[in-house]
C-alpha atoms as a PDB file:
ATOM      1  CA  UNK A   1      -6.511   8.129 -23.917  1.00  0.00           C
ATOM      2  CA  UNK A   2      -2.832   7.488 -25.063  1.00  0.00           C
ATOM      3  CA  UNK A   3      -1.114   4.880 -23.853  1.00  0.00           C
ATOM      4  CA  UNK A   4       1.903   2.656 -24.480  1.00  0.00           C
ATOM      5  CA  UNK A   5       4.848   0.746 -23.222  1.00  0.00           C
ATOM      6  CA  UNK A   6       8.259   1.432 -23.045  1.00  0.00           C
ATOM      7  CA  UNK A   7      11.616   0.050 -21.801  1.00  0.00           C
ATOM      8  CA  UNK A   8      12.630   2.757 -19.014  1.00  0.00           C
ATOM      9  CA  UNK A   9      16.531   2.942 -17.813  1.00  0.00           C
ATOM     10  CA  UNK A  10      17.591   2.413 -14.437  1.00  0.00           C
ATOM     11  CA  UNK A  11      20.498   2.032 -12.504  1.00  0.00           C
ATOM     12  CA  UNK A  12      20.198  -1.850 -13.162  1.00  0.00           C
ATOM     13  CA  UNK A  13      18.747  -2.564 -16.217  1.00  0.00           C
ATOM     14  CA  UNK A  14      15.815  -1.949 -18.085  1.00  0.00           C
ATOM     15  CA  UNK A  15      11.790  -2.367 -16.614  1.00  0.00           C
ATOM     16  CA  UNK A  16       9.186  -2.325 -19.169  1.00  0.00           C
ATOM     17  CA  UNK A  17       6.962   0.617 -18.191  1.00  0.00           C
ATOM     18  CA  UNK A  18       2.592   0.683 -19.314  1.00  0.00           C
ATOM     19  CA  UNK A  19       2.452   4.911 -19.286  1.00  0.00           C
ATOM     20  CA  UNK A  20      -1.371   5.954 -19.935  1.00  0.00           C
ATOM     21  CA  UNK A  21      -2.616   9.519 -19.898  1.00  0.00           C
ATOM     22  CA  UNK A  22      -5.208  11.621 -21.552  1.00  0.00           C
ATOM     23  CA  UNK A  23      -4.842  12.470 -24.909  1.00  0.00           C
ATOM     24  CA  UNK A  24      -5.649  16.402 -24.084  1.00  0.00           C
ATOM     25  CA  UNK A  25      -4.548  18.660 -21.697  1.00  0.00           C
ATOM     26  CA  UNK A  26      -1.634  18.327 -19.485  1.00  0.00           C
ATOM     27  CA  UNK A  27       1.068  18.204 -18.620  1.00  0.00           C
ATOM     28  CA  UNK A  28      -0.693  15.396 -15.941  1.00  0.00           C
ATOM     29  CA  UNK A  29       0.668  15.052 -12.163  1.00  0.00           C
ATOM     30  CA  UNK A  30       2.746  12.172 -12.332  1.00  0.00           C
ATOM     31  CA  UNK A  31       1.298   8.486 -10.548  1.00  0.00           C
ATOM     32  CA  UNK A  32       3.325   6.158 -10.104  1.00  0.00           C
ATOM     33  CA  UNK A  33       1.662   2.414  -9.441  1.00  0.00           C
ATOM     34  CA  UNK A  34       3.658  -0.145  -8.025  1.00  0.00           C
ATOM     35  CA  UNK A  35       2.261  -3.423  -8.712  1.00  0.00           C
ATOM     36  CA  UNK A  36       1.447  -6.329  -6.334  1.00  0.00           C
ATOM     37  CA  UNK A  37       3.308  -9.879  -6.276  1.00  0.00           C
ATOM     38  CA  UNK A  38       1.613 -11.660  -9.360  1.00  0.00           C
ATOM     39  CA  UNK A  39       3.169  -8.855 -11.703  1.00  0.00           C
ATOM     40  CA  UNK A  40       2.106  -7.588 -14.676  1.00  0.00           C
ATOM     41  CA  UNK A  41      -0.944  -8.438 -16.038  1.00  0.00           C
ATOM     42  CA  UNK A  42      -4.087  -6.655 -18.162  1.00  0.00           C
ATOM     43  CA  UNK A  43      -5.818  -6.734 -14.513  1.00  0.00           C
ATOM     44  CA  UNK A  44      -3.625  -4.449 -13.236  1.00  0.00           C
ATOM     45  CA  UNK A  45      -3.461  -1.881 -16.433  1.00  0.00           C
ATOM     46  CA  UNK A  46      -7.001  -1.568 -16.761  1.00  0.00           C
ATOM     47  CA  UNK A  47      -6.417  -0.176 -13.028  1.00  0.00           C
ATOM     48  CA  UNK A  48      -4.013   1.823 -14.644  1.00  0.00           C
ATOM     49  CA  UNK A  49      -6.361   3.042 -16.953  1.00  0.00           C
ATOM     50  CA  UNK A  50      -8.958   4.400 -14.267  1.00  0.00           C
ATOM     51  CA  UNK A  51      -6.387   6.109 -12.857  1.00  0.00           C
ATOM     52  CA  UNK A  52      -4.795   8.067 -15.884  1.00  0.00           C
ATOM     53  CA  UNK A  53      -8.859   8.682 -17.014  1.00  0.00           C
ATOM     54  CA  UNK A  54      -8.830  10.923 -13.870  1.00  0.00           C
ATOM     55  CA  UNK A  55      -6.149  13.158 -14.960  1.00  0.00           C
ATOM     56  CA  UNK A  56      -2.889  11.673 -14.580  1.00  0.00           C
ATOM     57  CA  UNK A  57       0.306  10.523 -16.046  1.00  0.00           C
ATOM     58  CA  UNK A  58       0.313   6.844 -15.276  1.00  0.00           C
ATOM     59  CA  UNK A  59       3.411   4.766 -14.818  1.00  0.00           C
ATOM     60  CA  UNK A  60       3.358   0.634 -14.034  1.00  0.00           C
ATOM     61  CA  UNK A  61       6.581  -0.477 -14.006  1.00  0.00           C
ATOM     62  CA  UNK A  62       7.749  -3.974 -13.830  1.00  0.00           C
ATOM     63  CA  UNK A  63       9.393  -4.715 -11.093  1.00  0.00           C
ATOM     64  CA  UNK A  64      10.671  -8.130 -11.686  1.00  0.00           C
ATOM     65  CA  UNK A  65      12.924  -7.333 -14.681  1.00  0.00           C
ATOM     66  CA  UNK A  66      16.089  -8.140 -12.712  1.00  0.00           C
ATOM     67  CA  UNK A  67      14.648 -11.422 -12.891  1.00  0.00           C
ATOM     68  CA  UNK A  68      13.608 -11.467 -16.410  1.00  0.00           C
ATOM     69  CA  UNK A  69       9.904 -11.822 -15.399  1.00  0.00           C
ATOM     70  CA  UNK A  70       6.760  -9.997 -16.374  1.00  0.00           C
ATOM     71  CA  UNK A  71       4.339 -11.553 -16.975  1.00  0.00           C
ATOM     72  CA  UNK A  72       3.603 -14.769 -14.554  1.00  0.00           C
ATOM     73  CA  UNK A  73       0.220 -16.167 -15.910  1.00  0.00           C
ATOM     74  CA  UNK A  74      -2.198 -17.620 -13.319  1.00  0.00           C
ATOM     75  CA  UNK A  75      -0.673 -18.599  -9.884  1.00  0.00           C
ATOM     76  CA  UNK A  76      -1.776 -21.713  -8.200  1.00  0.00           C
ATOM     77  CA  UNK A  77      -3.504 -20.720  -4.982  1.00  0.00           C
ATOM     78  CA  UNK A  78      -1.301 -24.410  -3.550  1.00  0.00           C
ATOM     79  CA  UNK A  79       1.536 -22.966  -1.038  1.00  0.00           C
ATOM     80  CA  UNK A  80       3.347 -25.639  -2.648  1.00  0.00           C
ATOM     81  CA  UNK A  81       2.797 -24.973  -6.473  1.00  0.00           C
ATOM     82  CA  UNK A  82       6.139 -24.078  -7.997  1.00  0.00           C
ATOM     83  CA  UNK A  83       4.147 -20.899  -9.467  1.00  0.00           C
ATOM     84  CA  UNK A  84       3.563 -19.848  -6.122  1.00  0.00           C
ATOM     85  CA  UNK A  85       7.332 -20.574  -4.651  1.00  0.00           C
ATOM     86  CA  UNK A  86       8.410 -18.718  -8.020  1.00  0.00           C
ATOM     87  CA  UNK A  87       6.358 -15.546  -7.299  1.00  0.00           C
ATOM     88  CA  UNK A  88       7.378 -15.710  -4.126  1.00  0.00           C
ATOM     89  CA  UNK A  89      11.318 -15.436  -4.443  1.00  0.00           C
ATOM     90  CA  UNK A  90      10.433 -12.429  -6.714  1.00  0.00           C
ATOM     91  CA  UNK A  91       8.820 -10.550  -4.783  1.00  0.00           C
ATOM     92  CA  UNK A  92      11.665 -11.395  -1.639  1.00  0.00           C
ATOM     93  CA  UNK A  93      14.406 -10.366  -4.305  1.00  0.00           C
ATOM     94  CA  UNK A  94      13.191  -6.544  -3.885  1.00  0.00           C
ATOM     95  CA  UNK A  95      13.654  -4.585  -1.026  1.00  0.00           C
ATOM     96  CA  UNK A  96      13.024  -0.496  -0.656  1.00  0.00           C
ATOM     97  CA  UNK A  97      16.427   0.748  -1.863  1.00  0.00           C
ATOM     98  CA  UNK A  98      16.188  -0.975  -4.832  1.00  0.00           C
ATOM     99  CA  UNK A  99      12.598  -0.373  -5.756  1.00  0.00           C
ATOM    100  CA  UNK A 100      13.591   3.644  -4.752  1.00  0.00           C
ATOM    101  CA  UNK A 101      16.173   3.912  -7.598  1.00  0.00           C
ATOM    102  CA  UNK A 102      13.718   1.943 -10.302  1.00  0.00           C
ATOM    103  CA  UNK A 103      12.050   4.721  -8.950  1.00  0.00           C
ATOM    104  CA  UNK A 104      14.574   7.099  -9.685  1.00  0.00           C
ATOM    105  CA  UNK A 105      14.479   6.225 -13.088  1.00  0.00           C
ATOM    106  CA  UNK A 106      10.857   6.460 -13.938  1.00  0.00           C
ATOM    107  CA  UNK A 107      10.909   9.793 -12.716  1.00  0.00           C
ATOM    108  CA  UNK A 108      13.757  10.859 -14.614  1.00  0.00           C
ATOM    109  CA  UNK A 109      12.118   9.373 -17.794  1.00  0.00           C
ATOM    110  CA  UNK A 110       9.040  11.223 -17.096  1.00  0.00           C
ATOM    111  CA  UNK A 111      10.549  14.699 -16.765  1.00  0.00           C
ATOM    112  CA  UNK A 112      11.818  14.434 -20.627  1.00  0.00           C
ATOM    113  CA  UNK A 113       8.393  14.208 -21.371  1.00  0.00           C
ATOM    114  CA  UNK A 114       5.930  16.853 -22.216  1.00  0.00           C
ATOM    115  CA  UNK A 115       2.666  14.804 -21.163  1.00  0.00           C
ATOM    116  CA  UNK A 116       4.194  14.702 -16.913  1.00  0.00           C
ATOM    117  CA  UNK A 117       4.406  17.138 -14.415  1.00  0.00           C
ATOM    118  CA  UNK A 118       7.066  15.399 -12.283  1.00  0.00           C
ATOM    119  CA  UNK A 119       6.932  18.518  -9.953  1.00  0.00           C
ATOM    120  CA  UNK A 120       3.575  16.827  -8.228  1.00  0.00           C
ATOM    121  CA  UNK A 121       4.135  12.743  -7.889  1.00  0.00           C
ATOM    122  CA  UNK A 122       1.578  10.621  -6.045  1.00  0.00           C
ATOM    123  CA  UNK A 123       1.778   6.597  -5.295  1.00  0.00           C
ATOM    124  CA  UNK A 124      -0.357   3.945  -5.061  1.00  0.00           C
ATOM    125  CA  UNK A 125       0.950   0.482  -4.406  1.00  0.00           C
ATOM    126  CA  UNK A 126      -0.851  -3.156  -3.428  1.00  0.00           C
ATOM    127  CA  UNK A 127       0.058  -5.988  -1.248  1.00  0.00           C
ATOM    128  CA  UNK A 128       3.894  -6.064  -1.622  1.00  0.00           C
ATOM    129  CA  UNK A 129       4.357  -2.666  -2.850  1.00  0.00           C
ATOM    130  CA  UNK A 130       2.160  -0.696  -0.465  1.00  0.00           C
ATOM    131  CA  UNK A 131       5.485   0.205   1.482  1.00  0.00           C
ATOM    132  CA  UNK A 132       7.202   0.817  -1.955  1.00  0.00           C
ATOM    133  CA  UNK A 133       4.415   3.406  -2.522  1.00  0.00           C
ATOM    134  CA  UNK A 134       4.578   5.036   1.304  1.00  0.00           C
ATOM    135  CA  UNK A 135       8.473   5.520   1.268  1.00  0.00           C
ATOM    136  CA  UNK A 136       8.724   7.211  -2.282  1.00  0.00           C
ATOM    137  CA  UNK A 137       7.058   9.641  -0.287  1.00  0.00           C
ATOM    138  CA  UNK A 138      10.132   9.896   1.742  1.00  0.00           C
ATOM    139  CA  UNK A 139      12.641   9.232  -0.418  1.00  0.00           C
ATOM    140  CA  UNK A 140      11.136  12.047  -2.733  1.00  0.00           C
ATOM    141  CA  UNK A 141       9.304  14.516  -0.442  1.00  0.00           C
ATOM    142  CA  UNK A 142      10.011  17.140  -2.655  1.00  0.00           C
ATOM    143  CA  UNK A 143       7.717  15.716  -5.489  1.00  0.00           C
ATOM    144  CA  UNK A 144       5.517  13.247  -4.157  1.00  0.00           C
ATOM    145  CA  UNK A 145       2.743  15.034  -2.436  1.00  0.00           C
ATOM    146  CA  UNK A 146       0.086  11.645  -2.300  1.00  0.00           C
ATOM    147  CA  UNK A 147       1.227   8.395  -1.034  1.00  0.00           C
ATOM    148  CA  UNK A 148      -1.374   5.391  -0.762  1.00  0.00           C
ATOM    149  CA  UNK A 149      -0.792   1.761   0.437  1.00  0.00           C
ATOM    150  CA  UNK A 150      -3.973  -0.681  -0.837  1.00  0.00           C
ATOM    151  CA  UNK A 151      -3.508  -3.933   1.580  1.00  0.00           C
ATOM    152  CA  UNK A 152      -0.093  -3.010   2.241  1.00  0.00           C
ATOM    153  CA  UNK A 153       2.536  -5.728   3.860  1.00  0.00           C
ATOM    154  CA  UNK A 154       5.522  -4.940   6.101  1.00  0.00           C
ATOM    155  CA  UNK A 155       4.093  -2.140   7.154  1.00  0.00           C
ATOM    156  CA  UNK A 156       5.405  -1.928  10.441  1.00  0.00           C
ATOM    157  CA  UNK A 157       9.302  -3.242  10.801  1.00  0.00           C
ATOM    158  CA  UNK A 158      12.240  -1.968  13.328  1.00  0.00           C
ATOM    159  CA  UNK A 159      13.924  -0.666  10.658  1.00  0.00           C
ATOM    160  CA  UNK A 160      14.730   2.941  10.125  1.00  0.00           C
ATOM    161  CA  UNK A 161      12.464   3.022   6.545  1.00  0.00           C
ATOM    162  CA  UNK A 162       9.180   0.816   7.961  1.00  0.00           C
ATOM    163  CA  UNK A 163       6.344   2.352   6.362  1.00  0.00           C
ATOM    164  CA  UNK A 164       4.756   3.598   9.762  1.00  0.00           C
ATOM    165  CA  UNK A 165       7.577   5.737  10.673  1.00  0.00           C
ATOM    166  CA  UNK A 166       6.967   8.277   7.069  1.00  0.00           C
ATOM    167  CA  UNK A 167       5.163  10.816   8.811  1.00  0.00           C
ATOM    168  CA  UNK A 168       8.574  12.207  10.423  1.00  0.00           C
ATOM    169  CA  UNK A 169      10.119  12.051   7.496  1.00  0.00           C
ATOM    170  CA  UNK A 170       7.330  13.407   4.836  1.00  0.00           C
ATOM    171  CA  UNK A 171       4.669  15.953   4.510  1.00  0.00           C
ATOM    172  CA  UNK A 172       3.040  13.975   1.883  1.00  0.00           C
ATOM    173  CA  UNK A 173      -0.445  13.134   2.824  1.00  0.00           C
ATOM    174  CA  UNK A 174      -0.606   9.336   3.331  1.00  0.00           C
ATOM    175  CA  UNK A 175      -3.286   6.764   3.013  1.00  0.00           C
ATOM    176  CA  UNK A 176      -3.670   3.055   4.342  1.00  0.00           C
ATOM    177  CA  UNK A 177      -6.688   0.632   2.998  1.00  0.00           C
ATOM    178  CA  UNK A 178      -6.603  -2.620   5.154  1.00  0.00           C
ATOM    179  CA  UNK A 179      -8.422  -5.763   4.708  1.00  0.00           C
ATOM    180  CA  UNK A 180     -10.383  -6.674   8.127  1.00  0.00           C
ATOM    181  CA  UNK A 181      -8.909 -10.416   7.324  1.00  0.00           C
ATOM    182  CA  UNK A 182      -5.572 -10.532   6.062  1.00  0.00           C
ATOM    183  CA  UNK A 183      -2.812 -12.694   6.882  1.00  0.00           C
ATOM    184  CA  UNK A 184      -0.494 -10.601   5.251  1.00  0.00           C
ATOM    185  CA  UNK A 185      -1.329  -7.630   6.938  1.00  0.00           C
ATOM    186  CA  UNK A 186      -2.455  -8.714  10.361  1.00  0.00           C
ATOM    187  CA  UNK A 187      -4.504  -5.931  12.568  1.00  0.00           C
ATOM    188  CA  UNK A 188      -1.846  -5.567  15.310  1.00  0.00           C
ATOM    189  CA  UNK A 189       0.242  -4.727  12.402  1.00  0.00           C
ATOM    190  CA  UNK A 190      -2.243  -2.064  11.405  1.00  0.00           C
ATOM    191  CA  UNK A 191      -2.537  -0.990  15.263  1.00  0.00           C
ATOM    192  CA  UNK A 192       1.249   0.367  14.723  1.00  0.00           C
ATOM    193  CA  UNK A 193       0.515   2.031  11.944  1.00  0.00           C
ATOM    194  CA  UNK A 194      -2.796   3.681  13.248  1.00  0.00           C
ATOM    195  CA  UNK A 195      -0.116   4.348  16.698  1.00  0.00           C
ATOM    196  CA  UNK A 196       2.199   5.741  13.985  1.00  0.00           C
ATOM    197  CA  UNK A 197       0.064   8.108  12.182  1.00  0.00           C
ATOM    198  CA  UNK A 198      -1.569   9.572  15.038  1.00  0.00           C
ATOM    199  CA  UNK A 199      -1.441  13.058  15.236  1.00  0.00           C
ATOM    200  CA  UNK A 200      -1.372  13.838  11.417  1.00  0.00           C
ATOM    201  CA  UNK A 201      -4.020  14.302   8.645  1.00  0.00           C
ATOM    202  CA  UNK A 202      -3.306  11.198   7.384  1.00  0.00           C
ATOM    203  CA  UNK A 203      -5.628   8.302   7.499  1.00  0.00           C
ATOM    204  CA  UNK A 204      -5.693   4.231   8.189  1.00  0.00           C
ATOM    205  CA  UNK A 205      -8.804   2.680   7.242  1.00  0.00           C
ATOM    206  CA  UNK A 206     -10.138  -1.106   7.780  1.00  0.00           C
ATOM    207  CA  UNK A 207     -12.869  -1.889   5.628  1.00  0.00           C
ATOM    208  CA  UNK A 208     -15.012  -4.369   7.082  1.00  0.00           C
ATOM    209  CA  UNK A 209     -15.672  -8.001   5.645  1.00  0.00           C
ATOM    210  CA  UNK A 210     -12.971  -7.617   3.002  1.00  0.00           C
ATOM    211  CA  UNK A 211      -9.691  -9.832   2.307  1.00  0.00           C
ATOM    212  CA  UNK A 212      -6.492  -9.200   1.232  1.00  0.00           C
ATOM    213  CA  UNK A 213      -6.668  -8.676  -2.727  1.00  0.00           C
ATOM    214  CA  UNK A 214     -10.516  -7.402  -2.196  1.00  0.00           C
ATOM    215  CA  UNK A 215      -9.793  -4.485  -5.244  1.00  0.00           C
ATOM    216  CA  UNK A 216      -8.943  -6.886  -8.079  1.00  0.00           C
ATOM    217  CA  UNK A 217     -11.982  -7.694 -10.308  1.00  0.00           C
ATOM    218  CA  UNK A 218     -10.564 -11.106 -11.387  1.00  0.00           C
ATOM    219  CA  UNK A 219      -9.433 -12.476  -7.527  1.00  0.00           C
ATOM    220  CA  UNK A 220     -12.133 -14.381  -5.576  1.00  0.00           C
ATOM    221  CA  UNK A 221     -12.203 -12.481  -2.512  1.00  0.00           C
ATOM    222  CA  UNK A 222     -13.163  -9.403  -4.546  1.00  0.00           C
ATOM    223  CA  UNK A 223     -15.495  -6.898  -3.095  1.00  0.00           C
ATOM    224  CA  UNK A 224     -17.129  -4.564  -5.335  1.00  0.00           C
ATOM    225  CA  UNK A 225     -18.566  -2.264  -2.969  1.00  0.00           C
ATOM    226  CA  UNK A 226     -15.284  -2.054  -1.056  1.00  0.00           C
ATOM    227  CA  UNK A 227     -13.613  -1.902  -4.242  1.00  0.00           C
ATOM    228  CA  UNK A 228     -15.502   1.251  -5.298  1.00  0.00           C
ATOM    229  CA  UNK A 229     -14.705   2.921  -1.968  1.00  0.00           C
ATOM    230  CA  UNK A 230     -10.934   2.234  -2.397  1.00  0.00           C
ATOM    231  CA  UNK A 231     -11.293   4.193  -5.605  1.00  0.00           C
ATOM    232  CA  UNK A 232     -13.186   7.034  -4.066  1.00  0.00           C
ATOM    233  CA  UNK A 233     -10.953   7.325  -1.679  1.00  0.00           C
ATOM    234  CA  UNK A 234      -8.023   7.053  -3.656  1.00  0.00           C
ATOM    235  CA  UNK A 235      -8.777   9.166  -5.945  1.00  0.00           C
ATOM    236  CA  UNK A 236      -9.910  12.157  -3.736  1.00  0.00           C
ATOM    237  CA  UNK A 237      -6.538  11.955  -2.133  1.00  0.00           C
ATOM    238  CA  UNK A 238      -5.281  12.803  -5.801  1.00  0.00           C
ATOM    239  CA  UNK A 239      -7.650  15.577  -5.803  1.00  0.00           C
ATOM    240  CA  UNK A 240      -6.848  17.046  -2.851  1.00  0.00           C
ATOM    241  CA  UNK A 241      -2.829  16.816  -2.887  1.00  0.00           C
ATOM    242  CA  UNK A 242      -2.046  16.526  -6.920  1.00  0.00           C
ATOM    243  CA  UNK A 243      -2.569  19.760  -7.935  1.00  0.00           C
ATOM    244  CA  UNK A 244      -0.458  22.940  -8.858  1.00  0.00           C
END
């Protein structure tokens, strides 16, 4: 496997990019992975890793570098903690126009190189960035032909870009993993987005007994067996849309 990080440019700055792929073959359908509230961390690049073992170019972009975060360290679980007020206002600083030109500019660094296919884009984002993931799908429906959302929040707003609206606006197949308990994500949230979907091949799955943050190895709600599904599942929806 190569991988590496680089400083990518976008219309506001700079956000430090992890980019994995195999070493052979390519060039690799494009994934972009859009990273949950507590940033940056080796957690979230060894997901990386899976995913660019498969067969893909892998991008995890930083999306605090407005801020001049990366890297937050262990977040106190206390509502209160300042760590926890901290990630907060970072993840409220981002909204979908912004994170859609950061997008912009990872996919404009990827087409200079030879390792990406930018021509066939999927997405995969968790907890705060599961609508980031589902409306680069509409934003770019001309490239990204796999869109999933792992514990997704704000999934359902009355605005004119809430994530359970894509379907008229993308033929990208889409993909929703919900916790059964989340208070992020509660289920008559995820009843609009099943209402939402209806009628298209794309798919909104509860898995039962899980939490919010049930894929990551290191949180305490983790599930492996759920865990292991997610990937199955995510990674068939690769199969079956990433291709040329």
């Amino acid at each position: 496997m190569i991988e590496h990080t680089v400083d990518i440019e976008t219309k506001d700055g700079k956000t430090t990019t992890f980019i994995t792929h195999p070493e052979r073959g390519g060039p690799f359908p494009v994934v972009i992975f859009y990273m949950d509230a507590p940033a940056i961390r080796e957690e979230l690049r060894d997901m990386a890793r899976r995913l660019g073992t498969s067969g893909y170019y892998v991008m995890l972009p930083n999306m605090y570098y407005r801020a001049g975060a990366m890297e937050l360290g262990p977040i106190n679980p206390d509502p209160e903690s300042p760590e926890r007020k901290r990630m907060f206002a970072l993840m409220h600083s981002l909204n979908i126009p912004l994170v859609m030109e950061d997008t912009k500019g990872l996919l404009a660094y990827a087409e200079t190189q030879k390792a990406a296919n930018t021509d066939i884009v999927g997405t995969v984002g968790y907890c705060m960035s599961g609508r980031y993931a589902v409306n680069a799908a509409t934003h770019f429906p001309d490239r990204v032909k796999a869109a999933a959302s792992i514990y997704g929040t704000h999934l359902a707003t009355d605005q004119p870009d809430s994530p359970h609206l894509a379907t008229q606006k993308t033929k990208a197949e889409l993909y929703f993993a919900c916790a059964e308990t989340d208070i992020y994500a509660p289920q008559e949230i995820i009843e609009q987005v099943k209402v939402g979907m209806k009628g298209s091949n794309n798919e909104v799955e509860i898995y039962p007994g899980t939490h919010h943050g049930f894929a990551f190895p290191k949180r305490p709600v983790y599930d492996r067996d759920a865990a292991e599904r997610h990937w199955e599942r995510l990674l068939a929806l690769y199969r079956r849309n990433l291709v040329s």
